[in-house]
N, C-alpha and C. Protein backbone atom coordinates (compact mmCIF):
# COMPACT_ATOMS: atom_id res chain seq x y z
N UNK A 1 0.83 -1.20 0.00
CA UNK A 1 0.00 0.00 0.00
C UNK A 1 0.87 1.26 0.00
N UNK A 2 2.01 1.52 0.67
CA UNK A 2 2.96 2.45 0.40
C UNK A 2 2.97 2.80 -0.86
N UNK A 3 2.78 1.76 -1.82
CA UNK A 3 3.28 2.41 -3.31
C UNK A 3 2.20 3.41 -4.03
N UNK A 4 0.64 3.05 -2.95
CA UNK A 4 -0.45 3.78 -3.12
C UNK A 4 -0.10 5.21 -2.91
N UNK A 5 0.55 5.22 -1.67
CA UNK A 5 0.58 6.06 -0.66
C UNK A 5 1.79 7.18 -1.79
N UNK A 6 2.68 6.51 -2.16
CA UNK A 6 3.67 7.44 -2.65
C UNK A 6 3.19 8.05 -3.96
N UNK A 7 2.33 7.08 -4.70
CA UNK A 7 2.00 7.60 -5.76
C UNK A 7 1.00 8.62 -5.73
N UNK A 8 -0.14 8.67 -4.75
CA UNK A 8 -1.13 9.53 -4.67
C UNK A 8 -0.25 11.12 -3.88
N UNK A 9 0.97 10.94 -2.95
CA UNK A 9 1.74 12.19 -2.43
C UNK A 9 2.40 13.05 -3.82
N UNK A 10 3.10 11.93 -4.54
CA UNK A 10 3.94 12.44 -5.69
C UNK A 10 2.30 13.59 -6.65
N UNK A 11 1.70 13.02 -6.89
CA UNK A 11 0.50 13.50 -7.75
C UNK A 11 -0.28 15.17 -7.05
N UNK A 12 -0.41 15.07 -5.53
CA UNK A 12 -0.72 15.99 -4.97
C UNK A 12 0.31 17.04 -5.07
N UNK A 13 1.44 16.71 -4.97
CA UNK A 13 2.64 18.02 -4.75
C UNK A 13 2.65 18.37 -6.16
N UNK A 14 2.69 17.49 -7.28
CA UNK A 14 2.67 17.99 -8.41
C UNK A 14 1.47 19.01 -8.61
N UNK A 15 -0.01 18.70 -8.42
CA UNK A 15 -1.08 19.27 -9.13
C UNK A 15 -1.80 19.94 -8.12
N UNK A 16 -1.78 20.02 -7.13
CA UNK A 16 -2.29 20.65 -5.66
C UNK A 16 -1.76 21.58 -4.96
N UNK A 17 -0.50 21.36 -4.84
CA UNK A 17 0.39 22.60 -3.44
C UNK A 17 0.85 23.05 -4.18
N UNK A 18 1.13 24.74 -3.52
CA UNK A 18 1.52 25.75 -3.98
C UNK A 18 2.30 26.59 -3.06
N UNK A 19 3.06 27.03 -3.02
CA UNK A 19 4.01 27.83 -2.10
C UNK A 19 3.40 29.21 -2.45
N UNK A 20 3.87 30.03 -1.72
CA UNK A 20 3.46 31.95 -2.10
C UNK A 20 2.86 32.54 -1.01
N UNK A 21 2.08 33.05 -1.23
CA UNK A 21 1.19 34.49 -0.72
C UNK A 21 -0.12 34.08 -0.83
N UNK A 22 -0.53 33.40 0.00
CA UNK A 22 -2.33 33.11 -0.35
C UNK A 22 -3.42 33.45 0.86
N UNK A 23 -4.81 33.98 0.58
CA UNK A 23 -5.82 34.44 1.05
C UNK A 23 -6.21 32.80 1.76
N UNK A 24 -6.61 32.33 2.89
CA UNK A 24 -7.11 30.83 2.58
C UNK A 24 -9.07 31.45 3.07
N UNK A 25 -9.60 30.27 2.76
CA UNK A 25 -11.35 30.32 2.96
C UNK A 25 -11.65 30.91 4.26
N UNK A 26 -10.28 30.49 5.26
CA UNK A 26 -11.05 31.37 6.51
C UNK A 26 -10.21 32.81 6.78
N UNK A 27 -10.15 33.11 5.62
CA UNK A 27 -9.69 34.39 5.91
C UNK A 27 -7.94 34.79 6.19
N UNK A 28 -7.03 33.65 6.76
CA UNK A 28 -6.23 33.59 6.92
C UNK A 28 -4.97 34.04 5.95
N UNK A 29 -3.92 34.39 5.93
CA UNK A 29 -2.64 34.51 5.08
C UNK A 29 -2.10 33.05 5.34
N UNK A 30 -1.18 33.02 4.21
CA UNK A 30 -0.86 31.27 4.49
C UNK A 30 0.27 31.41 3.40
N UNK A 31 1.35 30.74 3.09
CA UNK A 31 2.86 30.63 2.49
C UNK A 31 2.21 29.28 1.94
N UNK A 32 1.42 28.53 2.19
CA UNK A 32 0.83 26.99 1.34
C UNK A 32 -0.47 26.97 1.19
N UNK A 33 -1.08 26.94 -0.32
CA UNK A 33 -2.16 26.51 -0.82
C UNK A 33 -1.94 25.08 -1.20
N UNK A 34 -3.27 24.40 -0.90
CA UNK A 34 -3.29 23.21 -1.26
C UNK A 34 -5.26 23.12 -2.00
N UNK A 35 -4.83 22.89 -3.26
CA UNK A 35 -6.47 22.99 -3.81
C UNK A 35 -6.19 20.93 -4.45
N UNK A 36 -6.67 20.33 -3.11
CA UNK A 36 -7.20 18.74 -3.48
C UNK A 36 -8.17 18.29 -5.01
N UNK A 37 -8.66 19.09 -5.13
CA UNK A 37 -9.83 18.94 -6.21
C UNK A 37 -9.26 18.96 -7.19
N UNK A 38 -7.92 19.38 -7.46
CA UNK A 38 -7.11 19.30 -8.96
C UNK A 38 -7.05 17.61 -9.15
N UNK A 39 -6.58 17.00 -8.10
CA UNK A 39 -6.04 16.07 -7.59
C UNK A 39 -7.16 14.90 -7.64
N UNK A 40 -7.91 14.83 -6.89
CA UNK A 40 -9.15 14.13 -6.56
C UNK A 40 -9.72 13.82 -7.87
N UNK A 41 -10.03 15.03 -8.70
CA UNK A 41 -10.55 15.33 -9.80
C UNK A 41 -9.79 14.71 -11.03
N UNK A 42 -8.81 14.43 -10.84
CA UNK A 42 -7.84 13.69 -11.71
C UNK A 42 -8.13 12.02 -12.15
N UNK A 43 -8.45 10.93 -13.21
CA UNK A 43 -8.85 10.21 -13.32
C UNK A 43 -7.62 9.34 -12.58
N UNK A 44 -6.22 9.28 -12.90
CA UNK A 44 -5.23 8.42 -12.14
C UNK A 44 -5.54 8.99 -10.21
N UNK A 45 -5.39 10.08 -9.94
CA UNK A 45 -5.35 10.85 -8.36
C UNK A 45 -7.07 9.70 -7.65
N UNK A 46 -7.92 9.99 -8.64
CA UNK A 46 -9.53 9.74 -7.81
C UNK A 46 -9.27 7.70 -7.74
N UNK A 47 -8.21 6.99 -8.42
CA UNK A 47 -8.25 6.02 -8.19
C UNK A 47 -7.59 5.89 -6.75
N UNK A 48 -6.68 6.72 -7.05
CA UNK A 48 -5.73 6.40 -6.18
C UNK A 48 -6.22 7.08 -4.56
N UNK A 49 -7.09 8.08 -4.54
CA UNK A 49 -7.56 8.10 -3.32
C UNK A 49 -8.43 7.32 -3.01
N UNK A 50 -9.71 6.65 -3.69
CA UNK A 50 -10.32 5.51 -3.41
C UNK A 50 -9.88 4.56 -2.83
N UNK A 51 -8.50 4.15 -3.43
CA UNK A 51 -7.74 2.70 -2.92
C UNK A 51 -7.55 2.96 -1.49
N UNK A 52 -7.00 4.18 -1.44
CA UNK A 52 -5.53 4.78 0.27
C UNK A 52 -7.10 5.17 1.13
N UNK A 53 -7.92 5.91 0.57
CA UNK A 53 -9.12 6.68 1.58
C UNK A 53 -9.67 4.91 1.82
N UNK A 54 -10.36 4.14 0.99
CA UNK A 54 -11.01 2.83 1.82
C UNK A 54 -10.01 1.90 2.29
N UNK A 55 -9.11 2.07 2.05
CA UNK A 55 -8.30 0.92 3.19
C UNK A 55 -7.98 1.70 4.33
N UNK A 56 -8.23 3.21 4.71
CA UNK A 56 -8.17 3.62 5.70
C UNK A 56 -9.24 3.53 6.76
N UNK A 57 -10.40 3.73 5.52
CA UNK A 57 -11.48 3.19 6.46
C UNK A 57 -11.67 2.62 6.64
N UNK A 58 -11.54 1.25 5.58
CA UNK A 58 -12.16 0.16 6.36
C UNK A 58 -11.19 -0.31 7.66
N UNK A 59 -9.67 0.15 7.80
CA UNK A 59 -9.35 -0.91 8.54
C UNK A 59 -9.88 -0.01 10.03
N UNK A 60 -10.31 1.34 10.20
CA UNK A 60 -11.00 1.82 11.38
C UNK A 60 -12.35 1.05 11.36
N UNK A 61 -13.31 0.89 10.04
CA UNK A 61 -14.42 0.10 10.48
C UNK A 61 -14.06 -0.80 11.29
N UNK A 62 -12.70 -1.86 10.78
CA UNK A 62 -12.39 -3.54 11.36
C UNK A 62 -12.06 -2.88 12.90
N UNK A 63 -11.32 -2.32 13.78
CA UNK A 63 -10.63 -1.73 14.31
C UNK A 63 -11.33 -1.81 15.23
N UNK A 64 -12.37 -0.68 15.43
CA UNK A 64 -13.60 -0.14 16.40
C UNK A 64 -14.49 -1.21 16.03
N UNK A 65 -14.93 -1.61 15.24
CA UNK A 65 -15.86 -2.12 15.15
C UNK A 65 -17.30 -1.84 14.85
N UNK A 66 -17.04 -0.62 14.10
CA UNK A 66 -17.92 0.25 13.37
C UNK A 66 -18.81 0.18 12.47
N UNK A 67 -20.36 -0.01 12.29
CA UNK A 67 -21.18 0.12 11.26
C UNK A 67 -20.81 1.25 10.53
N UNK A 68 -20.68 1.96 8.95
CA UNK A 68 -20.82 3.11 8.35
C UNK A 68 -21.33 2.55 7.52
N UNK A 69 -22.65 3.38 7.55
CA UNK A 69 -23.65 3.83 6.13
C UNK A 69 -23.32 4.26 5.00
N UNK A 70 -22.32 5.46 5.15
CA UNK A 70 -22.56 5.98 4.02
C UNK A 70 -21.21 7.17 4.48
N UNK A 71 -20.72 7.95 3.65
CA UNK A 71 -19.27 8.83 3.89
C UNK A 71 -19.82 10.06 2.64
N UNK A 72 -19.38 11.26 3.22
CA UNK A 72 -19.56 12.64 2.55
C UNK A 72 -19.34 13.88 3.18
N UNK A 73 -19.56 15.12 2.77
CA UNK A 73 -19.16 16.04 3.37
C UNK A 73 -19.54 17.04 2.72
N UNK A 74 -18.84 18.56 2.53
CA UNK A 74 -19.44 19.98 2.19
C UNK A 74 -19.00 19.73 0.99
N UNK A 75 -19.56 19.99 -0.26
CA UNK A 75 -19.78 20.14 -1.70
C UNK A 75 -18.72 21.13 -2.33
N UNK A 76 -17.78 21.25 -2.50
CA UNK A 76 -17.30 20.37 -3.24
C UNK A 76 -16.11 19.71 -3.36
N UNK A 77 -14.87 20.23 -1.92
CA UNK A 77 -14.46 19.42 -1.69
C UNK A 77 -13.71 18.05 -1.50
N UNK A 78 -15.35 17.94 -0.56
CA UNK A 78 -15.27 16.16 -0.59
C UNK A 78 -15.85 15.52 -1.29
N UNK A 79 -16.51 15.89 -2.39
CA UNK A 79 -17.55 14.89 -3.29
C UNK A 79 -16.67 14.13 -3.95
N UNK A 80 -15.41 14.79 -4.76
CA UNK A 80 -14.56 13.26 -5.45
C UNK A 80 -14.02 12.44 -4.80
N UNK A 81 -13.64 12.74 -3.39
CA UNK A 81 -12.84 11.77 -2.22
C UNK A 81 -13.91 11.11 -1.94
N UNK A 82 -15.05 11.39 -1.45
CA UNK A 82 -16.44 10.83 -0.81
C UNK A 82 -16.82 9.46 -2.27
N UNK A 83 -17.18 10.04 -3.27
CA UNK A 83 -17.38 9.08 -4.60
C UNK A 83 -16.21 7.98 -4.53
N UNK A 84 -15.01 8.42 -4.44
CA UNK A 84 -13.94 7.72 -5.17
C UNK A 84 -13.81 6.43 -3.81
N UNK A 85 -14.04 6.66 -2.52
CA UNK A 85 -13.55 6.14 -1.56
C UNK A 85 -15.29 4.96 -1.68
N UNK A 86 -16.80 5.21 -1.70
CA UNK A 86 -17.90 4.57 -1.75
C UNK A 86 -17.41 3.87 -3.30
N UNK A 87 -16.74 4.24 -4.58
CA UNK A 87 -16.86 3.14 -5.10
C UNK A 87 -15.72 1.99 -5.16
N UNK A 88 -14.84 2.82 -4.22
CA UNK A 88 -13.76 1.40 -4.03
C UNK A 88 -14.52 0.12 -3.13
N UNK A 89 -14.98 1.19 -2.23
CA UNK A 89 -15.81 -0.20 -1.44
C UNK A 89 -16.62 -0.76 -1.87
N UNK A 90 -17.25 -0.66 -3.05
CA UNK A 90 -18.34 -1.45 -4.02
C UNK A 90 -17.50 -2.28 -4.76
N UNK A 91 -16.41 -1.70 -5.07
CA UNK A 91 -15.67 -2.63 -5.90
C UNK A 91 -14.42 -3.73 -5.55
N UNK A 92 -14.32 -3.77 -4.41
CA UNK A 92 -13.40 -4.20 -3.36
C UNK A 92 -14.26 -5.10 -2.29
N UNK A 93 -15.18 -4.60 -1.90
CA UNK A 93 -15.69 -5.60 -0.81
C UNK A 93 -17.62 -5.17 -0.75
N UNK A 94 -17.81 -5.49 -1.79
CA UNK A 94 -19.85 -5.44 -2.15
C UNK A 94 -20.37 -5.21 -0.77
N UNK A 95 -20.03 -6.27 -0.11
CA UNK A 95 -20.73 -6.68 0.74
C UNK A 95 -20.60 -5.70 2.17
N UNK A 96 -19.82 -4.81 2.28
CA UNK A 96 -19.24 -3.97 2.94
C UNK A 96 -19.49 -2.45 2.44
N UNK A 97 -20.05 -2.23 0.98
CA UNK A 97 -20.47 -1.32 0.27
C UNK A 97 -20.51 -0.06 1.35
N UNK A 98 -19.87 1.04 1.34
CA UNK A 98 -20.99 2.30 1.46
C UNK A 98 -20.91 3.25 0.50
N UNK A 99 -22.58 4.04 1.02
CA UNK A 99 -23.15 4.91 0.40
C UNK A 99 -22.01 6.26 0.20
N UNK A 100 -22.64 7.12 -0.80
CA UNK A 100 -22.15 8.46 -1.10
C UNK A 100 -23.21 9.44 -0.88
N UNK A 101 -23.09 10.37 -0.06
CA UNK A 101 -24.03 11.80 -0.23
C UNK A 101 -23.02 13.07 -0.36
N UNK A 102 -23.76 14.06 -0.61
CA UNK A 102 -22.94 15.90 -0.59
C UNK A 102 -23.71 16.51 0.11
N UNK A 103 -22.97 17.49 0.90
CA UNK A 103 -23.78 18.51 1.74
C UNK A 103 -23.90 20.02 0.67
N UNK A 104 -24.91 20.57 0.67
CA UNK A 104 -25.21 21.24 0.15
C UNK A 104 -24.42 22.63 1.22
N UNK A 105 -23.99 23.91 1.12
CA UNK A 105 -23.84 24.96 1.98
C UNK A 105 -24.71 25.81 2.44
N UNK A 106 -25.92 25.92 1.76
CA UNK A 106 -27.06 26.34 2.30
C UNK A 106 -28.50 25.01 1.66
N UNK A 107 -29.61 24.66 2.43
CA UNK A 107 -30.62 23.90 2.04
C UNK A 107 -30.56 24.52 0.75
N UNK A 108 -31.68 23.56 -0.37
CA UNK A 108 -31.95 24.03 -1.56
C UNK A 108 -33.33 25.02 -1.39
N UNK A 109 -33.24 25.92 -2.06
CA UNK A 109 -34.62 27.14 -1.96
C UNK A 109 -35.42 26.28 -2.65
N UNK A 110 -35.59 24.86 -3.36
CA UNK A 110 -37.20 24.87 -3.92
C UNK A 110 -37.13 23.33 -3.56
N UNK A 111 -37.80 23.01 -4.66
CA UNK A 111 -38.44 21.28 -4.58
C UNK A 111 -38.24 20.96 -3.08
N UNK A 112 -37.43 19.95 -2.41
CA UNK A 112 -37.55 19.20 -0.98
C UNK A 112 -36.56 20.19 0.07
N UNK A 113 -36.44 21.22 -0.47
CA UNK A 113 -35.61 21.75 0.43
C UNK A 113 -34.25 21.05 1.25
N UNK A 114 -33.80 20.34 0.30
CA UNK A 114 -32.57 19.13 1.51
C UNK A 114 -31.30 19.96 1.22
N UNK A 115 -30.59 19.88 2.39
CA UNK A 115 -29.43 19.90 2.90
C UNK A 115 -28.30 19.36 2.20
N UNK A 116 -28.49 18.19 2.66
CA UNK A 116 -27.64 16.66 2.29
C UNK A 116 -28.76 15.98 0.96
N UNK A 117 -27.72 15.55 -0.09
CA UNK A 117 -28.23 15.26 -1.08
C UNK A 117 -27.52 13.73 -1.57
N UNK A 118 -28.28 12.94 -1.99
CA UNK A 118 -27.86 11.76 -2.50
C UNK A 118 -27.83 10.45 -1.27
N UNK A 119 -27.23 9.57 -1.19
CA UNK A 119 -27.87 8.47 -0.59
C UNK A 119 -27.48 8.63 1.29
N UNK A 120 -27.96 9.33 2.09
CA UNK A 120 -27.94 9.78 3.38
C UNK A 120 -29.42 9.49 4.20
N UNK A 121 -29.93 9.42 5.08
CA UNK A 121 -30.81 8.95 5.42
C UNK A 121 -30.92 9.05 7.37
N UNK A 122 -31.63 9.83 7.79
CA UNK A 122 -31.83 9.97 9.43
C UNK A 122 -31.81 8.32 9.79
N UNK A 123 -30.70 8.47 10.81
CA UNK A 123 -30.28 7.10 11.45
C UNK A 123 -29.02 6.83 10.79
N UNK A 124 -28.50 7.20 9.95
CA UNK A 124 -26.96 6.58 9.24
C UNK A 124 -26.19 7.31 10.01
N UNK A 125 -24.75 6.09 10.19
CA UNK A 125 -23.54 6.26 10.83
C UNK A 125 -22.22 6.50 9.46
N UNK A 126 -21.84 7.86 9.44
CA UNK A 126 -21.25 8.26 8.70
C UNK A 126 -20.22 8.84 8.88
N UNK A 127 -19.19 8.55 7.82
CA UNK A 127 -17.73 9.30 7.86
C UNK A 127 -17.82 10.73 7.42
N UNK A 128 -17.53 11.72 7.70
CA UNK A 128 -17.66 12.84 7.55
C UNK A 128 -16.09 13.05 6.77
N UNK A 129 -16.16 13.57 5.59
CA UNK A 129 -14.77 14.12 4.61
C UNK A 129 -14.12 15.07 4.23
N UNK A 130 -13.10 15.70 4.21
CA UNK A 130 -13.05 17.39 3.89
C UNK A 130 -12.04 17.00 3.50
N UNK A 131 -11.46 17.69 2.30
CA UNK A 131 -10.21 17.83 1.22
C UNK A 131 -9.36 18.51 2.06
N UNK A 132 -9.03 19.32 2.67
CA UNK A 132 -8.36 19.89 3.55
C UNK A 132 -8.66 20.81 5.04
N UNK A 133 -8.55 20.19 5.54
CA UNK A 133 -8.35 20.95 7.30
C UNK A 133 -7.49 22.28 7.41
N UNK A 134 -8.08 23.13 7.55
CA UNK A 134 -7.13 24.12 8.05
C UNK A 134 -7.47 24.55 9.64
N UNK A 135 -8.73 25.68 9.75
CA UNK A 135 -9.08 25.72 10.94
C UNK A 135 -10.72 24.32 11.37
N UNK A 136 -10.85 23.97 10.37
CA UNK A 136 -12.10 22.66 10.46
C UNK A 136 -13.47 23.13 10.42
N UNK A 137 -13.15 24.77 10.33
CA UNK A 137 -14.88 25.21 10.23
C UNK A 137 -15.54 24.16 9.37
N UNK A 138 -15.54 23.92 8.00
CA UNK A 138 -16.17 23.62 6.95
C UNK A 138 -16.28 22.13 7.07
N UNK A 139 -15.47 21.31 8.22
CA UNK A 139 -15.89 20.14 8.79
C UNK A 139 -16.78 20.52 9.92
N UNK A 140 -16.55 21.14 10.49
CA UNK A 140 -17.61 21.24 11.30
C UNK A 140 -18.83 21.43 11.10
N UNK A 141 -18.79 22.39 10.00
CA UNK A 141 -20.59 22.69 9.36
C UNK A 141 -20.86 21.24 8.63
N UNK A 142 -20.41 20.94 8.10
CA UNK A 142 -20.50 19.22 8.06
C UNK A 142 -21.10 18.13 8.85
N UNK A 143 -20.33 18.27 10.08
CA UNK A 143 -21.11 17.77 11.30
C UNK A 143 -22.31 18.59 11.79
N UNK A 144 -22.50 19.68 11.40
CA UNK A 144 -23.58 19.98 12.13
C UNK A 144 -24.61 19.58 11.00
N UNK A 145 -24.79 19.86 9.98
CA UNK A 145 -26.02 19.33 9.38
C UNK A 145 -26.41 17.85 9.42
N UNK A 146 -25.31 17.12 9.07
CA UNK A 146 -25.54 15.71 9.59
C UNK A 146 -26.15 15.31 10.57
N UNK A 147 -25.91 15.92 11.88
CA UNK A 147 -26.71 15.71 12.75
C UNK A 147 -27.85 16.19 12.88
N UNK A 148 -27.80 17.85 12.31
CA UNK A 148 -29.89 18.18 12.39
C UNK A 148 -30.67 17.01 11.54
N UNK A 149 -29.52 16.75 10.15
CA UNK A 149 -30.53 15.42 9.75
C UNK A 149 -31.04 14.26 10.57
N UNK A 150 -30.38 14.07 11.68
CA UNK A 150 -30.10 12.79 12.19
C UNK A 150 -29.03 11.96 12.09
N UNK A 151 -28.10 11.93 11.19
CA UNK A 151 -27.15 11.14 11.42
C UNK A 151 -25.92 11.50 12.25
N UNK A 152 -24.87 10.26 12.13
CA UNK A 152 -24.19 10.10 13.87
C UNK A 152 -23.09 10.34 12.54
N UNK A 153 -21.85 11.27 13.25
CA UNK A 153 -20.53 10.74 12.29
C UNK A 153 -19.59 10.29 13.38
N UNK A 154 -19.43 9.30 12.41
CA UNK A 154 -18.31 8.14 13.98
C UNK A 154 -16.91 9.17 13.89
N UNK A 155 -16.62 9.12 12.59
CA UNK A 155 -14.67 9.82 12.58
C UNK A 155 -14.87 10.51 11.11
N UNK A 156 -13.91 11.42 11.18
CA UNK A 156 -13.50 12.42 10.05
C UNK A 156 -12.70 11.83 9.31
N UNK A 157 -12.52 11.47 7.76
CA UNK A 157 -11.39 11.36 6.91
C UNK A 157 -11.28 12.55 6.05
N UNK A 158 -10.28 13.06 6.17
CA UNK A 158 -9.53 14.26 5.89
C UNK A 158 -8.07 13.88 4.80
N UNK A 159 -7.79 14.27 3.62
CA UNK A 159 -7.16 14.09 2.92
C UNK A 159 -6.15 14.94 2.97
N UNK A 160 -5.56 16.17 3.29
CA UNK A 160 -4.89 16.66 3.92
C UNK A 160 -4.80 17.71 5.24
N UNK A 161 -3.89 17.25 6.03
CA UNK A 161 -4.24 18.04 7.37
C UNK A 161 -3.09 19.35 7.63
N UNK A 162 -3.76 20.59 7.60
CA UNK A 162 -2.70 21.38 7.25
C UNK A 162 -1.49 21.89 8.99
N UNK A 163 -2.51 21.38 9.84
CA UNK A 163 -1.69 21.12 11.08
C UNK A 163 -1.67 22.63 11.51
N UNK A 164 -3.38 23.14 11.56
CA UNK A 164 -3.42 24.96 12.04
C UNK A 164 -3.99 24.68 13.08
N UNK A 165 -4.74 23.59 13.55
CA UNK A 165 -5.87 23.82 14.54
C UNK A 165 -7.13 22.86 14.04
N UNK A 166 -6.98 22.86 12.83
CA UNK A 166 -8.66 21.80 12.40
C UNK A 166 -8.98 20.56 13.18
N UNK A 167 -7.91 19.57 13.06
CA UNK A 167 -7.83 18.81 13.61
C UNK A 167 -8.41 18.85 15.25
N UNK A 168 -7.98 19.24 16.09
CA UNK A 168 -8.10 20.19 17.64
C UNK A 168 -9.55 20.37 17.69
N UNK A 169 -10.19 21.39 16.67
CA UNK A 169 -11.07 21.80 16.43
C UNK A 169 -12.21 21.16 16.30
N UNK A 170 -12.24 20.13 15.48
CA UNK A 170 -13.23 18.79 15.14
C UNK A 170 -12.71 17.56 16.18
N UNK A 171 -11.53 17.38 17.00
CA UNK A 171 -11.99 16.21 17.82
C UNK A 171 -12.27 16.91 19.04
N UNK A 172 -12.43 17.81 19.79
CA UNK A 172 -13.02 18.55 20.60
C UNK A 172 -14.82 18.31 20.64
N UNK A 173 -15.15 18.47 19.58
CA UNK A 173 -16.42 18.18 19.22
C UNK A 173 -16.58 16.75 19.65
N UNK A 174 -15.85 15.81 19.55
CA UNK A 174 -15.62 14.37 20.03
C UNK A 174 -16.15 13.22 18.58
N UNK A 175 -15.38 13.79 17.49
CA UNK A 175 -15.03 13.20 16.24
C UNK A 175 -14.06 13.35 15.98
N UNK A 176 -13.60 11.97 15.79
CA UNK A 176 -11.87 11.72 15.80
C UNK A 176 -11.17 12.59 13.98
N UNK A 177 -10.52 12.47 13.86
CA UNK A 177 -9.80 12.77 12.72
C UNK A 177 -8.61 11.93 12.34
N UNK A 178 -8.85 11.64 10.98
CA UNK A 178 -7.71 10.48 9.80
C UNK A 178 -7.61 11.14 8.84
N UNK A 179 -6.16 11.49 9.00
CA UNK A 179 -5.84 12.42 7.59
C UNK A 179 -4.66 11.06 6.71
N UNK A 180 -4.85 11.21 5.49
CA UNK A 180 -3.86 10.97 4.77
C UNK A 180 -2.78 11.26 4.82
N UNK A 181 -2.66 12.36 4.79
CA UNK A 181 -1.50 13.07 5.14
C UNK A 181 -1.37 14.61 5.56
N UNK A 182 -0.75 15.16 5.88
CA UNK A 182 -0.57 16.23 6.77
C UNK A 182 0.42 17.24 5.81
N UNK A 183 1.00 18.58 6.51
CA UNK A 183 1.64 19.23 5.88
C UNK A 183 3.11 18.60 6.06
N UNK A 184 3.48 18.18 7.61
CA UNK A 184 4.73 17.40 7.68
C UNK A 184 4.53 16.52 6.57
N UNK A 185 3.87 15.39 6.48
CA UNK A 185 4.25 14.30 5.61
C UNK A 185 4.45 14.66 4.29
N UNK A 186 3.47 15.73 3.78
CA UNK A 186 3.82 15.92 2.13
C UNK A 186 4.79 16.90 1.90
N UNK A 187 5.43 17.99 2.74
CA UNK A 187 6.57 18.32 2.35
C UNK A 187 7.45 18.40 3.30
N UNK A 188 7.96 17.22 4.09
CA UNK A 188 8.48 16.72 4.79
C UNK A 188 9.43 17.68 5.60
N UNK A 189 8.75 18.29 6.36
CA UNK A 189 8.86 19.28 7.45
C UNK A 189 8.96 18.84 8.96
């Protein structure tokens, strides 16, 4: 699995991180951008996080001993990590299958008014996903709609952890966090 692991790091530093001068979503100055969705979005990158994201989960499902329904997060993100990781497990272990949903950032103004869109359901035990952690707001609004829906999120998978506080931030709440990798690991700091 390392060779997963190296090949999906090599692909991110290439098409994702950025050194410089950057604004980040919460407002912050920051010397590293990291935009996952180049990455994720990539037909070789979305295999390759499927493979590394469900053998991470599943081996926490085996681990704890965890039911999960279904894995997703804020739109847009986590939707190719969320997809790529539900169809490895369809295609890897059927029988172990989970679902995919997207959180919408505000409900929809017409037809059913939903939140959370696609296969989610009051009562599901779910992985909650975010392309990158910085301060974890945008995981956190994550967890919070999940739960006005009803559902429980056991643990966070996080594809990179930028090591500001997110992390801190979301297991405080008392949801663990699994990053792929971190800012130490991908530019080995």
């Amino acid at each position: 699995m390392s060779e997963i692991y190296d090949s999906l790091k090599s692909l991110l530093l290439e098409k994702s991180v950025r050194t410089g001068e950057f604004t980040l979503a919460s407002g912050a100055k920051s010397d590293l951008y990291i935009d996952c969705r180049v990455t994720a979005l990539d037909s070789v990158g979305a295999r390759l996080v499927g493979q590394l994201g469900w053998k991470v989960v599943r081996e926490r499902i085996q681990s704890e001993g965890l039911e999960i329904d279904a894995i997703g997060g804020m739109t847009m993100g986590a939707d190719p990590i969320s997809l790529a990781v539900g169809m490895t497990s369809a295609m890897e272990n059927p029988d172990e299958m989970i679902q995919v949903f997207n959180i919408r950032k505000e409900p929809k103004g017409h037809g059913r008014g939903k939140q959370i869109e696609g296969n989610f359901k009051e009562g599901d035990q779910v992985v909650v996903v975010d392309d990158v952690i910085t301060t974890g707001g945008s995981t956190i609004k994550a967890i919070e709609a999940i739960e006005r829906a009803g559902g429980t999120v056991k643990f966070a998978l996080v594809l990179v952890d930028r090591e500001e506080g997110g992390r801190a931030a979301i297991e405080a709440r008392g949801i663990p966090v699994v990053s792929l990798y971190s800012r130490s690991t991908l530019l080995g700091e």
